[in-house]
Protein backbone atom coordinates (compact mmCIF):
# COMPACT_ATOMS: atom_id res chain seq x y z
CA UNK A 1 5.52 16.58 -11.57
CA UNK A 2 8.58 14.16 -11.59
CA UNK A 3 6.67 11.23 -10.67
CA UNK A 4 4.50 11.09 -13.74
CA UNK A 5 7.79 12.14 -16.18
CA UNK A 6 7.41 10.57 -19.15
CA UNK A 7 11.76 9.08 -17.95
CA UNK A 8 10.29 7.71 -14.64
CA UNK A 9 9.58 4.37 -14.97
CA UNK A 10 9.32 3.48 -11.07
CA UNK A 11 8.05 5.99 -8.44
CA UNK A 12 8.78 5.07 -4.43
CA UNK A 13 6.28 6.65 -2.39
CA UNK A 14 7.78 7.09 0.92
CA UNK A 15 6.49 10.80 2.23
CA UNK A 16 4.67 10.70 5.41
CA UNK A 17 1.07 11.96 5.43
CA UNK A 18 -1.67 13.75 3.13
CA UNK A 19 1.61 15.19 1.59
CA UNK A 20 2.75 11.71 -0.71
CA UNK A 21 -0.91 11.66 -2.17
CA UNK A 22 -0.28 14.08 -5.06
CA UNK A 23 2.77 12.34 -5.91
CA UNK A 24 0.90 9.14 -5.41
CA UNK A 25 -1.87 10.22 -7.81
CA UNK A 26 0.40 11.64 -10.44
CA UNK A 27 2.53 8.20 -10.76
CA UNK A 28 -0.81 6.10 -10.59
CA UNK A 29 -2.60 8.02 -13.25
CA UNK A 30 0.40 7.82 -15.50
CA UNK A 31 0.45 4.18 -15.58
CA UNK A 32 3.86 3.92 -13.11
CA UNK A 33 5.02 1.40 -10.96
CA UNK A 34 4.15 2.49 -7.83
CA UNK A 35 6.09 1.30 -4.74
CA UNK A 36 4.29 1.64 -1.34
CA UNK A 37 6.34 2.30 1.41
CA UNK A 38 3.53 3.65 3.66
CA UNK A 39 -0.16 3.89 3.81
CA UNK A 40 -0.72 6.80 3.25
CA UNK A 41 -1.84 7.47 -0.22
CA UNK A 42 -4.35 4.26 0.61
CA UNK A 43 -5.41 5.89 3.70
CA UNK A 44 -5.57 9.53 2.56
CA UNK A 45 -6.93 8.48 -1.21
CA UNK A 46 -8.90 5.40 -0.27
CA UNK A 47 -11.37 4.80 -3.25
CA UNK A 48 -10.26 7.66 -5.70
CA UNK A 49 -6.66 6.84 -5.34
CA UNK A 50 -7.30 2.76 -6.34
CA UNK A 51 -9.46 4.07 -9.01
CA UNK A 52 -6.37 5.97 -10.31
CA UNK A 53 -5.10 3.70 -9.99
CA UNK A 54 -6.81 0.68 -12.36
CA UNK A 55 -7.63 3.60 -14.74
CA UNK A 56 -3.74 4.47 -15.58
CA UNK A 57 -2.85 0.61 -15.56
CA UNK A 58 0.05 1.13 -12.64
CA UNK A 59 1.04 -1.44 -10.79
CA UNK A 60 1.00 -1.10 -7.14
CA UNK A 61 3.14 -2.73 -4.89
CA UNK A 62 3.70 -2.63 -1.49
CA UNK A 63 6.93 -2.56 0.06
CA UNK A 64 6.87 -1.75 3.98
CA UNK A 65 6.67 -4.88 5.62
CA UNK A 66 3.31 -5.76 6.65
CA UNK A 67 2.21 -4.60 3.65
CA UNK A 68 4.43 -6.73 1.80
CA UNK A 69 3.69 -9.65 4.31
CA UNK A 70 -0.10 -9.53 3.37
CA UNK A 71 1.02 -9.38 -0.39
CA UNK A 72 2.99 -11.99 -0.11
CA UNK A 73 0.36 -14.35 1.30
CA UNK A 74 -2.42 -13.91 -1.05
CA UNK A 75 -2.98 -16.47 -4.55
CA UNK A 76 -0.96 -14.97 -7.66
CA UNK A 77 -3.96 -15.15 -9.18
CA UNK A 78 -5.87 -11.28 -8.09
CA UNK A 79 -9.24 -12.15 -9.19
CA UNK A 80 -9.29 -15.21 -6.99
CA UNK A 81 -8.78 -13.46 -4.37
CA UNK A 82 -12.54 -12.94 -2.85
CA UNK A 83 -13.35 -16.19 -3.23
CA UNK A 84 -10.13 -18.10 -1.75
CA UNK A 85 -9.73 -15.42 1.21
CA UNK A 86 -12.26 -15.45 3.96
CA UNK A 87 -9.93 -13.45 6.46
CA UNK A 88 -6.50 -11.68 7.33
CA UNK A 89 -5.31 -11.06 10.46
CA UNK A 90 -2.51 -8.60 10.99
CA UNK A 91 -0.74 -8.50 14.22
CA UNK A 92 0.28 -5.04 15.69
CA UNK A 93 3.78 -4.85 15.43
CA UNK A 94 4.07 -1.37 17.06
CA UNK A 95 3.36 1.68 16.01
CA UNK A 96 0.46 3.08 17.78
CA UNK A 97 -0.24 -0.14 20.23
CA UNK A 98 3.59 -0.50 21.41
CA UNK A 99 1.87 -0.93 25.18
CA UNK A 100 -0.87 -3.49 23.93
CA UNK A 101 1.91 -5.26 22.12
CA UNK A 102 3.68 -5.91 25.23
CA UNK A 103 0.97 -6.95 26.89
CA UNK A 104 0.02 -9.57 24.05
CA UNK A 105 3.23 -10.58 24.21
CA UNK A 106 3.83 -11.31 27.83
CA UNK A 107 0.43 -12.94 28.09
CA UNK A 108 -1.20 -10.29 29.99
């Protein structure tokens, strides 16, 4: 599989659905850097695919926006992390609540 070639230094997972978790796996398992541009391999993979994950060495990062946006806002440090963040909140910025969105929005 091309995303765990021993040439590929970076794999972008961008396929939509249960289909970009092989791909995911592969690249994670091989130790890649592993851009996120969807949930899907978390979703789909959950626990096995984050234990892939730490067991290859990758690094994961996340790239579609709220993603990155959550990223972005946590300490540098990762193993601070439990202790210095009690909560994240995560508007819906589409997707499948477009109609509660608009509501929100208009103060409805």
């Amino acid at each position: 599989m091309i995303a765990s070639h021993e040439l590929v230094d970076t794999v972008m997972a961008a396929i939509v659905g249960a289909a970009g978790l092989a791909p995911c796996m592969a690249a994670a398992k091989a130790g890649k850097r592993l851009l996120l541009a969807n949930k899907e391999a978390l979703v789909v993979g959950g626990d096995v695919f984050m234990a892939a994950v730490r067991a290859g060495g990758a690094q994961l990062l996340p790239i579609d926006s709220e993603h990155s946006a959550i990223f972005q806002s946590l300490p540098e440090d990762s193993a601070t992390w439990l202790q210095r963040v009690e909560k994240i909140i995560l508007t819906a910025s589409g997707g499948p609540f477009p109609a509660r969105v608009r509501r929100t929005a208009c103060g409805t």
